[in-house]
Protein backbone atom coordinates (compact mmCIF):
# COMPACT_ATOMS: atom_id res chain seq x y z
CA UNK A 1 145.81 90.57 139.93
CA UNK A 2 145.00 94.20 139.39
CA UNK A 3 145.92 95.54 136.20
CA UNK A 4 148.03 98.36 135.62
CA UNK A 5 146.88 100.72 132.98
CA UNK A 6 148.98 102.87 130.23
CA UNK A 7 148.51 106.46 130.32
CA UNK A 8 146.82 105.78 126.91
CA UNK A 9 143.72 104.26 128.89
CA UNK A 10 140.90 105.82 131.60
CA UNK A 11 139.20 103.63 133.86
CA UNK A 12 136.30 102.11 133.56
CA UNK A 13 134.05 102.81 137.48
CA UNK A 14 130.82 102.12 138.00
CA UNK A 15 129.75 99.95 134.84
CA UNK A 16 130.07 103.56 132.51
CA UNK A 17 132.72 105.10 130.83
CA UNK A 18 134.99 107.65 131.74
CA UNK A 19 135.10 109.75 129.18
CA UNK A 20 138.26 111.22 127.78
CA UNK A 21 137.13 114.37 126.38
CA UNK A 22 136.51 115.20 130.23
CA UNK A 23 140.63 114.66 130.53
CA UNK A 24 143.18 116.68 129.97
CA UNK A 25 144.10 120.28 128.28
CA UNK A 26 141.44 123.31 127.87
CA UNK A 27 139.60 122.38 124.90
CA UNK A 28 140.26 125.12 121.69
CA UNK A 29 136.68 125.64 121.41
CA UNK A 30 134.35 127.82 123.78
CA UNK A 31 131.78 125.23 123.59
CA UNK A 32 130.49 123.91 127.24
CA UNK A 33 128.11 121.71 128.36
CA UNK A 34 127.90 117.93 129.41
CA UNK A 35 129.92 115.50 127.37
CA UNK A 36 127.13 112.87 125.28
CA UNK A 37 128.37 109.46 125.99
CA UNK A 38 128.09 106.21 124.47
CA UNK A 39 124.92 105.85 126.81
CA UNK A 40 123.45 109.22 126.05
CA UNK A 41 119.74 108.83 124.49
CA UNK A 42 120.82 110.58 121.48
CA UNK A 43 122.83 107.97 120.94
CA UNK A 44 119.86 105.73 120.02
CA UNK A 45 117.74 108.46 119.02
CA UNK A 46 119.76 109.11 116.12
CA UNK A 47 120.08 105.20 115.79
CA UNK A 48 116.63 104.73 115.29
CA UNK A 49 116.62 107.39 112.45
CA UNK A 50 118.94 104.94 110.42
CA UNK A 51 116.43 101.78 111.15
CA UNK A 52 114.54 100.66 108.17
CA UNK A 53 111.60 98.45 107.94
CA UNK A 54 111.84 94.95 106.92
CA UNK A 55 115.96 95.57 106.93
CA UNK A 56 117.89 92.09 106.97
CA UNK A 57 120.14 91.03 109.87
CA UNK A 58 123.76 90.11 109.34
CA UNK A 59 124.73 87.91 111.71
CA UNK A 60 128.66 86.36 112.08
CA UNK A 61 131.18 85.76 114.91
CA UNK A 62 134.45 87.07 114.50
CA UNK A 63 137.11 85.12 116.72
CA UNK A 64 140.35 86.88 117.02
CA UNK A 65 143.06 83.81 118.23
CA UNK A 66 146.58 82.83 117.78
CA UNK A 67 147.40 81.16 114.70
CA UNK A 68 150.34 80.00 112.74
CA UNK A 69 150.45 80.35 109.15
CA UNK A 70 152.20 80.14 105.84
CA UNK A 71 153.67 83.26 104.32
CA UNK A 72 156.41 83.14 102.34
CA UNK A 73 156.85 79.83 102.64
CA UNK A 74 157.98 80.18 106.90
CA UNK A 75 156.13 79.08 109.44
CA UNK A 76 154.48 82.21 111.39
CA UNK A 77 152.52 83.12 114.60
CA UNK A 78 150.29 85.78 114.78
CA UNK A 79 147.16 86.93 115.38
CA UNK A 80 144.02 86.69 112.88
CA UNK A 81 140.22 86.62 112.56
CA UNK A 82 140.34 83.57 110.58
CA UNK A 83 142.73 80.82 109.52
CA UNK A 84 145.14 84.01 107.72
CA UNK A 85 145.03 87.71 107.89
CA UNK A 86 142.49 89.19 105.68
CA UNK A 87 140.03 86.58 106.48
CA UNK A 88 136.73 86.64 108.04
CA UNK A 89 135.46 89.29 106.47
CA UNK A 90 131.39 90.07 106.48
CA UNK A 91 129.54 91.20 103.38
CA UNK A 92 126.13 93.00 104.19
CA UNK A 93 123.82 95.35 102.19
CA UNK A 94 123.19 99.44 102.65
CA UNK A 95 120.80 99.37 105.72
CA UNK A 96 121.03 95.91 107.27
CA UNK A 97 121.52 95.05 110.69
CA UNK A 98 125.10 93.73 111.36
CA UNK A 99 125.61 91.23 114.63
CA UNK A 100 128.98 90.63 115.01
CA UNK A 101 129.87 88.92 118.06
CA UNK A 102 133.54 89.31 118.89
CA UNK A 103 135.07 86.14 120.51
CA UNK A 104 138.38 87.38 122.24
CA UNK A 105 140.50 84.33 122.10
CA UNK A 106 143.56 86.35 122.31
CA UNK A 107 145.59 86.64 125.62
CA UNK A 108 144.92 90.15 126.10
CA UNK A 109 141.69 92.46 126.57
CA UNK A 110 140.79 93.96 123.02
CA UNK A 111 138.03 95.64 121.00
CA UNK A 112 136.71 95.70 117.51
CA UNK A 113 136.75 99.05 115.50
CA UNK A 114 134.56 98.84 112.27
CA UNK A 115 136.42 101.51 110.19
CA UNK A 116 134.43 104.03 107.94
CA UNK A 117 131.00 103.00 109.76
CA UNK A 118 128.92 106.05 110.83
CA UNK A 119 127.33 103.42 113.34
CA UNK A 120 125.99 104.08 116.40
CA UNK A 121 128.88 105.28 119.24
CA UNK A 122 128.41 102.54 121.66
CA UNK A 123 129.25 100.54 118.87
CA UNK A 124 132.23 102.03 117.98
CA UNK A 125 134.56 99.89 119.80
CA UNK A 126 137.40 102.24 121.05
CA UNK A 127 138.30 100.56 124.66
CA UNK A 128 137.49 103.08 127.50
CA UNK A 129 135.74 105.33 125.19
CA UNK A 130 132.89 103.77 124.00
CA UNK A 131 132.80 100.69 125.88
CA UNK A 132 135.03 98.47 128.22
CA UNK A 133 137.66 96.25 126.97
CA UNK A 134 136.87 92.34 125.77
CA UNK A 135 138.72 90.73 128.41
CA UNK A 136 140.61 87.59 126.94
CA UNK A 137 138.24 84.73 126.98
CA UNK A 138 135.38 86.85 127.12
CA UNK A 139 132.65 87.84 124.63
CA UNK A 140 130.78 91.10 123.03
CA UNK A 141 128.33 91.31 120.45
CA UNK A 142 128.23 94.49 118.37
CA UNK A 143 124.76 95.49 117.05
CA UNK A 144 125.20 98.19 114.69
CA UNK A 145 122.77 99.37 111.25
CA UNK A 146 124.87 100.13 108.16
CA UNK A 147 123.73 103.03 106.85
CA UNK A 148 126.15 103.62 103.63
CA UNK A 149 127.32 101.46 101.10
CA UNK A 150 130.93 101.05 99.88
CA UNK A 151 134.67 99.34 101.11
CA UNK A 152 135.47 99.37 104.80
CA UNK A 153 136.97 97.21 107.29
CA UNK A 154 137.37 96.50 111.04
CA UNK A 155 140.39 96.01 112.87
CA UNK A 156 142.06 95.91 116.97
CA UNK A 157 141.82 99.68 118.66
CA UNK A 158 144.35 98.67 121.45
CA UNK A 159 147.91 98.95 121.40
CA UNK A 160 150.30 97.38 118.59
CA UNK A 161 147.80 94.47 117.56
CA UNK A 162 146.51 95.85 113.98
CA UNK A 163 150.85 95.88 113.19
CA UNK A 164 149.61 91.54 113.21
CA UNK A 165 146.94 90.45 111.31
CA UNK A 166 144.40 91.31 112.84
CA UNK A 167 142.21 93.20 110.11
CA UNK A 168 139.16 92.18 107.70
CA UNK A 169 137.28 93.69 105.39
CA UNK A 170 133.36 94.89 105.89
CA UNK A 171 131.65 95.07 102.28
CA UNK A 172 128.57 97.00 102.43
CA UNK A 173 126.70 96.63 98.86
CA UNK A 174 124.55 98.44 97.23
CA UNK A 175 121.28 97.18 95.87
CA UNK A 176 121.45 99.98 93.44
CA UNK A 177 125.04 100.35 92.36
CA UNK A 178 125.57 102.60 89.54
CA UNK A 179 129.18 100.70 88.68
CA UNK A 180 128.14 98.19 86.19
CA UNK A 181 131.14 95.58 87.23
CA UNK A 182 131.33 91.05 86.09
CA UNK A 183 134.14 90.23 89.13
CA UNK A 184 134.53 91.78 92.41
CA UNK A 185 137.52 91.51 94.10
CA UNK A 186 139.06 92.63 97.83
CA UNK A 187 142.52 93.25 98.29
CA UNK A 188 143.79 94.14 101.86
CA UNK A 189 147.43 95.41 101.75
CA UNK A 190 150.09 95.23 104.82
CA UNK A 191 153.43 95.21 106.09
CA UNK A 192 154.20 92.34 107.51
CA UNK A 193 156.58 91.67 110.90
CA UNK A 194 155.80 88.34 112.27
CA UNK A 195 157.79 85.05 112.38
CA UNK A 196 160.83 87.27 110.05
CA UNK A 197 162.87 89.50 113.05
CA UNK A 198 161.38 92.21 115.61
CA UNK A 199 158.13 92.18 117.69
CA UNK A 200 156.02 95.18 117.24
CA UNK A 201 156.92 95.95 120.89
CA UNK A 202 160.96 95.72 120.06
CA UNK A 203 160.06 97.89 117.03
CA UNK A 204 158.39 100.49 118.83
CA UNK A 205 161.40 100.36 122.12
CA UNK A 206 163.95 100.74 119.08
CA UNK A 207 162.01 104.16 118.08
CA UNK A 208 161.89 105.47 121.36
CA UNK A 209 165.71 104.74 122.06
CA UNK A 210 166.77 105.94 118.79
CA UNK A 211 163.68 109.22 118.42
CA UNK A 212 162.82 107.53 115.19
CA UNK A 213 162.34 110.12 112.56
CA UNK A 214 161.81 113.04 115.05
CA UNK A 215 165.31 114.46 114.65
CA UNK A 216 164.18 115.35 111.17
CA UNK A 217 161.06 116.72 112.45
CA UNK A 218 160.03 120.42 113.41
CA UNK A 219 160.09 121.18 117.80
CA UNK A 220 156.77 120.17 118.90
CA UNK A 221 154.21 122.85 119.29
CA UNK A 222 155.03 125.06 116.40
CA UNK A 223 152.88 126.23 113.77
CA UNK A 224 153.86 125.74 110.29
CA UNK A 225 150.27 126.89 109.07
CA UNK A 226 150.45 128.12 105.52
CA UNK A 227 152.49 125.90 103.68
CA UNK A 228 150.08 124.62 100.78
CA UNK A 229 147.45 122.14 100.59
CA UNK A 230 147.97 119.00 99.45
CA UNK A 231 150.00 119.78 96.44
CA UNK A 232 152.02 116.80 96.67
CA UNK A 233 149.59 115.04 95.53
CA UNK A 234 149.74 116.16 92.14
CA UNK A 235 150.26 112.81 90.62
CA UNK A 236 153.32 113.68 88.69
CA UNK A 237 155.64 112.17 90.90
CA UNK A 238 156.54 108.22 90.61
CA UNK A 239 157.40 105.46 93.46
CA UNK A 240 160.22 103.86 94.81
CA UNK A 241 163.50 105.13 94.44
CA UNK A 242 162.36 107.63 92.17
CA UNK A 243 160.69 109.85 94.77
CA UNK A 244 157.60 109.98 96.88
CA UNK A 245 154.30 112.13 96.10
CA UNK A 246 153.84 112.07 100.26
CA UNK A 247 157.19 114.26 100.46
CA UNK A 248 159.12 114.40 103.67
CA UNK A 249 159.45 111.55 105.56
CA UNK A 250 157.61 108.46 104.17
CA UNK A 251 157.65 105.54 107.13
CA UNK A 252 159.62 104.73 110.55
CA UNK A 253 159.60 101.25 110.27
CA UNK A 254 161.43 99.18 107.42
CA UNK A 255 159.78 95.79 107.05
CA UNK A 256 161.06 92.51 105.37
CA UNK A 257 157.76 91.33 104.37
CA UNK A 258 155.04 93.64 102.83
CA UNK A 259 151.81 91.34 101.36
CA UNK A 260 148.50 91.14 99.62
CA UNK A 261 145.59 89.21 101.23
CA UNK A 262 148.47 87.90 103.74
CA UNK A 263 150.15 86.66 100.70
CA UNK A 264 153.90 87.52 100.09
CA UNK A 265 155.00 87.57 96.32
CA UNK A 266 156.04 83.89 96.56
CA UNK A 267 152.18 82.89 96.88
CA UNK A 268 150.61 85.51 95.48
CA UNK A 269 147.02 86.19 95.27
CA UNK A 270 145.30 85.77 91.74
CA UNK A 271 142.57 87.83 90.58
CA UNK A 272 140.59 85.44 88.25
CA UNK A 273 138.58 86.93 85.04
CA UNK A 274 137.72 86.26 81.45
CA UNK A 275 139.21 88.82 78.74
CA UNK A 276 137.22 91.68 78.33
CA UNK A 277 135.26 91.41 81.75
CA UNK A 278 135.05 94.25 84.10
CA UNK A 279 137.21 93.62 87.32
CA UNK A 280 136.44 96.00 90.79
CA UNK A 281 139.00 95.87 92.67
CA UNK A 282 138.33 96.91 96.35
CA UNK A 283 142.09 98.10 97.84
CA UNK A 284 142.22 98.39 101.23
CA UNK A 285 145.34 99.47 103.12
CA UNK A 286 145.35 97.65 106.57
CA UNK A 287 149.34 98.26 106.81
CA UNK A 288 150.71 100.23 109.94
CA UNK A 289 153.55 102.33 108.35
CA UNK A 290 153.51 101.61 105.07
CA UNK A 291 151.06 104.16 102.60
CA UNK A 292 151.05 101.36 99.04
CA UNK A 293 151.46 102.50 95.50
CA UNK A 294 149.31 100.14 93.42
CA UNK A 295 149.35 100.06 89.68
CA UNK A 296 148.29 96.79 87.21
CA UNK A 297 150.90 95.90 84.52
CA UNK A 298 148.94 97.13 81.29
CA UNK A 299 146.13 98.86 82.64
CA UNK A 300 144.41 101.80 83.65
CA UNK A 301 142.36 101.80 86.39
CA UNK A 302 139.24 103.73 86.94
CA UNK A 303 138.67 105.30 90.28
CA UNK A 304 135.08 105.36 91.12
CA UNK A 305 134.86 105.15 95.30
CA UNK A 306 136.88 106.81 98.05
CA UNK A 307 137.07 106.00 100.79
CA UNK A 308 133.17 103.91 100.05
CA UNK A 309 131.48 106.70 98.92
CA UNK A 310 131.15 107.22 95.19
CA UNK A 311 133.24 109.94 93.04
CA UNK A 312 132.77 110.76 89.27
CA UNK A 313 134.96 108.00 87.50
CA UNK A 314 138.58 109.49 87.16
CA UNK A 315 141.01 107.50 85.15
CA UNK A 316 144.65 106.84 86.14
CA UNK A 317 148.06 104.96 86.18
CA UNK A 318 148.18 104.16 89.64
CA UNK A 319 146.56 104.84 93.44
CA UNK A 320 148.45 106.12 96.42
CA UNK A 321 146.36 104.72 99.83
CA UNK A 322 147.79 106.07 102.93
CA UNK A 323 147.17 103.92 106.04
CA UNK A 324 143.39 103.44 106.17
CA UNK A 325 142.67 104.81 103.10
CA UNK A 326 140.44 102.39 100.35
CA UNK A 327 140.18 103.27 97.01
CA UNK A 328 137.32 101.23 94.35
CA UNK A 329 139.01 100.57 91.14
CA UNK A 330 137.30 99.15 88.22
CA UNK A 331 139.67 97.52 85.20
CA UNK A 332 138.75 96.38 82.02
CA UNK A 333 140.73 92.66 81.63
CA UNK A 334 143.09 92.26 78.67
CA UNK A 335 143.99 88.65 77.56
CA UNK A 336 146.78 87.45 79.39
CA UNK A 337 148.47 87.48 83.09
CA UNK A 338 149.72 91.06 84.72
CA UNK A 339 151.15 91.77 88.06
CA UNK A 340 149.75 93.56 90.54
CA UNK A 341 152.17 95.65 92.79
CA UNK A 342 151.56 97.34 95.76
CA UNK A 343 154.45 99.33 96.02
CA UNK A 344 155.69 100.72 99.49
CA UNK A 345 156.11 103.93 99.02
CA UNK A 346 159.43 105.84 99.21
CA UNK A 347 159.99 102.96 101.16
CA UNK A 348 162.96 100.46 99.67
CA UNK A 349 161.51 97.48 100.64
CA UNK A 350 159.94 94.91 98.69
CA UNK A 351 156.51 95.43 97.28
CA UNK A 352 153.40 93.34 98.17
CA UNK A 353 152.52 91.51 94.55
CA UNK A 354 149.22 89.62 93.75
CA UNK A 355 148.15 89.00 89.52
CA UNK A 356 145.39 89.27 87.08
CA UNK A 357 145.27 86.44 84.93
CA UNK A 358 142.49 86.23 82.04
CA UNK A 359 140.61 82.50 81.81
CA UNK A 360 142.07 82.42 77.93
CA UNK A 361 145.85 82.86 78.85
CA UNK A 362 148.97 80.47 80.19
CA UNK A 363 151.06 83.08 80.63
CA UNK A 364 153.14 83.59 84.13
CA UNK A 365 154.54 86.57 85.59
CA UNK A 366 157.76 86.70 87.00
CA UNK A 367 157.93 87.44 90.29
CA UNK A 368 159.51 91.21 90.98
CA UNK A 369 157.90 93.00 87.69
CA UNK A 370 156.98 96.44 88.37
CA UNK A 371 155.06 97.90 85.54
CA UNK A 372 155.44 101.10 83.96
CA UNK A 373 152.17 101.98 85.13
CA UNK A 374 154.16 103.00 88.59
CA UNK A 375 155.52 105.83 87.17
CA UNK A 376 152.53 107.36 85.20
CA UNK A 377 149.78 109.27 86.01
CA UNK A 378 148.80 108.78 90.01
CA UNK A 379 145.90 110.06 91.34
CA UNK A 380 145.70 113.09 93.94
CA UNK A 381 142.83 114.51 95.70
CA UNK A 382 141.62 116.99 93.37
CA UNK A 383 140.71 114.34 90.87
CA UNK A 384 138.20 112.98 93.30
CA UNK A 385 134.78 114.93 92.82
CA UNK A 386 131.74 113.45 95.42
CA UNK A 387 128.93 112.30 93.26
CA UNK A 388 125.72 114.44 93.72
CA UNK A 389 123.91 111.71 95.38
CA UNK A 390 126.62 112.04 98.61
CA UNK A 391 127.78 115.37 98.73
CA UNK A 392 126.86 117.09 102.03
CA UNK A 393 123.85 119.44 101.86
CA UNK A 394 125.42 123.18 100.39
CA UNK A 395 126.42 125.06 103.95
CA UNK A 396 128.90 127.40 104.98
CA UNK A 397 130.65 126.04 107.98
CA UNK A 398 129.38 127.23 111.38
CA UNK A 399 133.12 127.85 112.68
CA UNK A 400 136.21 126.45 111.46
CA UNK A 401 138.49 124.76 113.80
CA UNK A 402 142.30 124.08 113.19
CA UNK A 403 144.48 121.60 115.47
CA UNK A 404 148.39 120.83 114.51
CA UNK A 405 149.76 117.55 114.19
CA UNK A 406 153.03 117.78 116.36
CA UNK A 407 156.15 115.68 117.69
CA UNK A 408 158.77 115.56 119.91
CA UNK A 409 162.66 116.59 118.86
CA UNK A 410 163.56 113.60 120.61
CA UNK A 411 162.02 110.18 122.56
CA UNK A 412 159.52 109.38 119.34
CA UNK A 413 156.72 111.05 121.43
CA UNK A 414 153.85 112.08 118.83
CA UNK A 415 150.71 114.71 120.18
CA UNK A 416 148.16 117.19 118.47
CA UNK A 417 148.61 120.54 119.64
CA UNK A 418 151.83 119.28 121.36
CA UNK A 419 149.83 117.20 123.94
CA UNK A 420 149.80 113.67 123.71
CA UNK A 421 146.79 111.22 124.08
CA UNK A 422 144.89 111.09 126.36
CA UNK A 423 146.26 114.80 127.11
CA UNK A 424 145.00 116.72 124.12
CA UNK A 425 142.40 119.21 124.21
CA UNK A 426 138.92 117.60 122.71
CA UNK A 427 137.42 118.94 119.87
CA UNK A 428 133.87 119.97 121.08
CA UNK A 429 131.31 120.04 118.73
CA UNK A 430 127.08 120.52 119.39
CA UNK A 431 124.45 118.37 117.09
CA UNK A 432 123.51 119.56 114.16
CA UNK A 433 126.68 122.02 113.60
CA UNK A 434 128.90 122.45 110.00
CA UNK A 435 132.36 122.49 111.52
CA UNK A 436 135.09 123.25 109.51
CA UNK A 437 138.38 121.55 110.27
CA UNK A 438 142.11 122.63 109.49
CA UNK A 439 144.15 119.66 110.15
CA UNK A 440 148.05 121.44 109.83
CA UNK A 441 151.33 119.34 109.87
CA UNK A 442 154.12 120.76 111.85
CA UNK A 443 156.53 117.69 111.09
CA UNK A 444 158.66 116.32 107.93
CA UNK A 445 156.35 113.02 107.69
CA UNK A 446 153.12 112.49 106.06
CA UNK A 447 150.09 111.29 108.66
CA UNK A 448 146.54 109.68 107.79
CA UNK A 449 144.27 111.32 110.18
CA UNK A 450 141.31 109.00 110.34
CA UNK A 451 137.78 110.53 111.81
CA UNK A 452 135.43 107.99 113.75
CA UNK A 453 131.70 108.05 113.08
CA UNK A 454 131.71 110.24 110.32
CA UNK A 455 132.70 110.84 106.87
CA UNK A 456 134.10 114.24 106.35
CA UNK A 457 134.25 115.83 102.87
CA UNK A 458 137.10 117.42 101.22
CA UNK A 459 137.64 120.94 100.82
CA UNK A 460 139.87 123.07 98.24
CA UNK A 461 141.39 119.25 97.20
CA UNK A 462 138.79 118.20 95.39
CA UNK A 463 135.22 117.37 97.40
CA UNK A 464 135.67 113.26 98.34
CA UNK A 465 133.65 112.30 100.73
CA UNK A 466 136.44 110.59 103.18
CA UNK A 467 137.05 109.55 106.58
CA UNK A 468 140.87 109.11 106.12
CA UNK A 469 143.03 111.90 104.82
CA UNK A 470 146.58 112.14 104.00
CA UNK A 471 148.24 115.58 105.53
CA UNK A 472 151.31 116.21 104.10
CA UNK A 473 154.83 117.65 105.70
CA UNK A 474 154.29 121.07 106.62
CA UNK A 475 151.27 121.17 104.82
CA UNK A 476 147.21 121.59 105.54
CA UNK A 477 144.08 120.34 104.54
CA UNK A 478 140.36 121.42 105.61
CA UNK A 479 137.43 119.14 105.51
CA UNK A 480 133.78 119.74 106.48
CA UNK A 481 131.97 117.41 109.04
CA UNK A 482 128.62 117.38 109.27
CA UNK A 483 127.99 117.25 112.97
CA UNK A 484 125.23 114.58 112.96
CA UNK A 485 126.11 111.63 114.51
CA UNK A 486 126.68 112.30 118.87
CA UNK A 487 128.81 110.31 120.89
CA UNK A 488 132.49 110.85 121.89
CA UNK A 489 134.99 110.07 118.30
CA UNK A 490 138.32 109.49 118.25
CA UNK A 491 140.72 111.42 115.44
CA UNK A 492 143.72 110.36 115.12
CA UNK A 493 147.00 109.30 112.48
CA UNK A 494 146.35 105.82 111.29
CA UNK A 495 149.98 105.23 111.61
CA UNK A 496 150.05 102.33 114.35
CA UNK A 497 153.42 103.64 116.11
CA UNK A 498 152.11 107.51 115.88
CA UNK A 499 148.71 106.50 117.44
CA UNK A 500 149.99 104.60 120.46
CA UNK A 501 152.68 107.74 121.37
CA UNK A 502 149.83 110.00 121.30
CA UNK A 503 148.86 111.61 118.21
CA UNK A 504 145.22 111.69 119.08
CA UNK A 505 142.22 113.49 119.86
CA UNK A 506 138.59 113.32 120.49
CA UNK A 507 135.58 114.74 118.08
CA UNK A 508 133.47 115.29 121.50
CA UNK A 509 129.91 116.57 121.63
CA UNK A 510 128.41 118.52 124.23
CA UNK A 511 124.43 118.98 125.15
């Protein structure tokens, strides 16, 4: 049967690619030249560079099937890379060889993106991008050197499947960690839709029929440059009912069911320690709407990695992670059991709940606590300083680019410059350059714009090194990217209804 493909997708002739930074608008820049592809010998020139002698290989499989699982004590289908979402994650050390071969079990083509990874762009796994689709039944294995430590994952790049639970995490350690830490701990956050009401796909139709949130939103196309910086993140604002720091607009989609490690509060996930040990806490949200306040009944927690990459310790109350965002958090354990609550934020549905419980302590928490901590001090961008050791080389930006995030007044239709995916203009880029991006908001909801192949660092908000940034209603932020890594990257909102109706773009570089 031939298969009929979205406008979302390109075909794939002749065994190569066609790319999509060939497609659509006039690109903003002036930059010409041939777009480098997946195939490109740059590709593995700059591979090789990453290579190190006598580096281990990783090898796993990673099977992505149907399964039916326990959460919240119903019966649910879905889709997973192990027997529950969250599991089949692969640990690895700073330059090893990772072989991951992806066994597509599912009943639909897919692909494996390995989130935060400034991998090789073959490797990448955006479908018709980077490489063809896995056809169901079929089989690819992804060969790929990791060349920086820290907390990422890898997750679905096709349609609605990361809104199942299809998402696990990809821990690459370092040999020479400065955090001195006893227990080490992952904890992947998400809202949670199967087996309790709507499909992702009814979810989505609803949006459309109804324009979702864009009758609150500015027309499409408009500039709202100008508005402040991220100044919402202040960390003076608290969760819940009480207000959101993202402002605006915080989510589209309610859910019934938000969990921790595929746990829902009924079951939760406990973090096992003895008093007085130092806990890291890896927090990871793999949620599609939902950005997760996360605070521990009783402690403080001590920011030291955004995003992987290290920052100077920062001590708060509580972590705001937008969709994609992962924050390293270590805690010092008191005696006794505490919850841990993963608030949705200015969301009114039920939090995601997991506990720390100390080896020296009987103690139980009740299900529904939400600790002061919520409402304390929260963390915001400018807290975050890049370490020495990762900061990118001192250079003034060779030219600053600035795309807008835009949407539709009507017919949930979501675009960057006002053109939808695969419509927008690329962002065209040559090896080797500093380009400056300013990423503007022209709507009333927050989006986490994630940036393939590369991570970006901060600028004006503090100087994280990050590949996922929250951009604020009618707000701005500029980030630096070090242009060394060629291929063809997507950008785009790590909100998984905003992605598929078009808010996307690609980082494309020319020869």
């Amino acid at each position: 049967m031939m298969r009929v493909w979205s406008r979302r997708e390109l075909l794939v002739t002749g065994g190569g690619v066609l790319l999509l930074a060939s497609c659509g608008a006039k690109a903003a820049s002036t930059i010409g030249g041939a777009a480098v592809g997946p195939t490109d010998s740059g590709v593995e020139r700059r591979d090789v560079s990453r290579r190190k002698a006598g580096a281990a290989t990783v090898r796993a499989t990673v099977a992505a099937a149907p399964v039916t699982v326990s959460i919240g004590g119903r019966e649910v289908s879905t889709w997973a890379f192990g027997d529950r979402p969250g599991a089949g994650g692969i640990r690895a050390k700073v330059g090893d060889l990772v072989e991951a071969t992806f066994v597509n079990g599912l009943p639909a083509a897919n692909t494996l993106h390995w989130h935060g990874i400034a991998l090789r762009n073959d490797m990448d796994g955006v479908h018709d991008l980077t490489q063809a689709a896995v056809g169901a039944g079929e089989r690819f294995t992804y060969r790929f050197t990791v060349p920086d430590a820290g907390t990422h994952w890898f997750h679905p790049h096709m349609g609605l499947e990361l809104d199942k639970g299809l998402y696990a995490p990809l821990i690459v350690e370092d040999p020479n960690d400065p955090v001195d830490f006893d227990v080490d701990v992952t904890l992947m956050l998400d809202d949670w839709l199967d087996g309790y009401g709507r499909t992702q796909e009814e979810v989505l139709a609803g949006l459309r029929a109804s324009g979702g949130h864009s009758a609150e939103m500015g027309s499409g196309g408009s500039s709202m440059g100008g508005m402040g910086g991220m100044g919402g993140m202040s960390g003076s604002s608290s969760s819940g009912g009480m207000g959101s720091m993202m402002g605006g607009l915080t989510g589209d989609v309610s859910y019934p069911l938000h969990v921790i490690n595929g746990r829902a509060p009924s079951e939760r996930e406990t973090v096992r320690a003895a008093a007085g040990q130092r806990v890291r806490l890896r927090l990871i949200n793999a949620g599609s709407d939902t950005a997760y306040r996360v605070a521990i009944g009783g402690h403080r927690l001590t920011v030291t990695h955004a995003d992987g990459f290290p920052v100077t310790p920062v001590e708060v109350d509580n972590v705001v992670l937008g969709m994609g965002e992962r924050y390293d958090v270590i805690v010092t354990a008191q005696s006794g059991a505490f919850p841990i609550v993963a608030v949705p934020e200015g969301k009114t549905d039920p939090a995601g709940e997991a506990v720390l419980v100390t080896s020296d302590s009987a103690s139980v928490v009740p299900v529904g606590a939400r600790p002061a901590e919520l409402s304390g001090r929260t963390l915001a961008y400018r807290d975050l300083v890049a370490t020495e050791a990762v900061r990118l080389e001192p250079k003034a930006p060779d030219r600053t680019e600035r795309i807008n995030l835009t949407a539709t007044a009507s017919g949930y239709v979501h675009g960057i410059n006002a053109k939808s995916f695969p419509d927008s203009a690329p962002i065209r880029v040559r090896e080797g350059e500093r380009l400056r991006l300013r990423v503007v908001n022209d709507t009333m909801m927050f989006h986490p714009i994630h940036l393939h192949g590369h991570t970006f660092q901060m600028v004006g908000e503090g100087s994280a090194r990050k590949d996922t940034v929250n951009v604020l209603p009618m707000s701005a932020v500029e980030f630096d990217i070090a242009a060394d890594n060629p291929g063809q990257w997507m950008l785009h909102c790590h909100n998984t209804y905003h992605l598929e109706t078009g808010m996307a773009t690609v980082l494309s570089y020319r020869a």
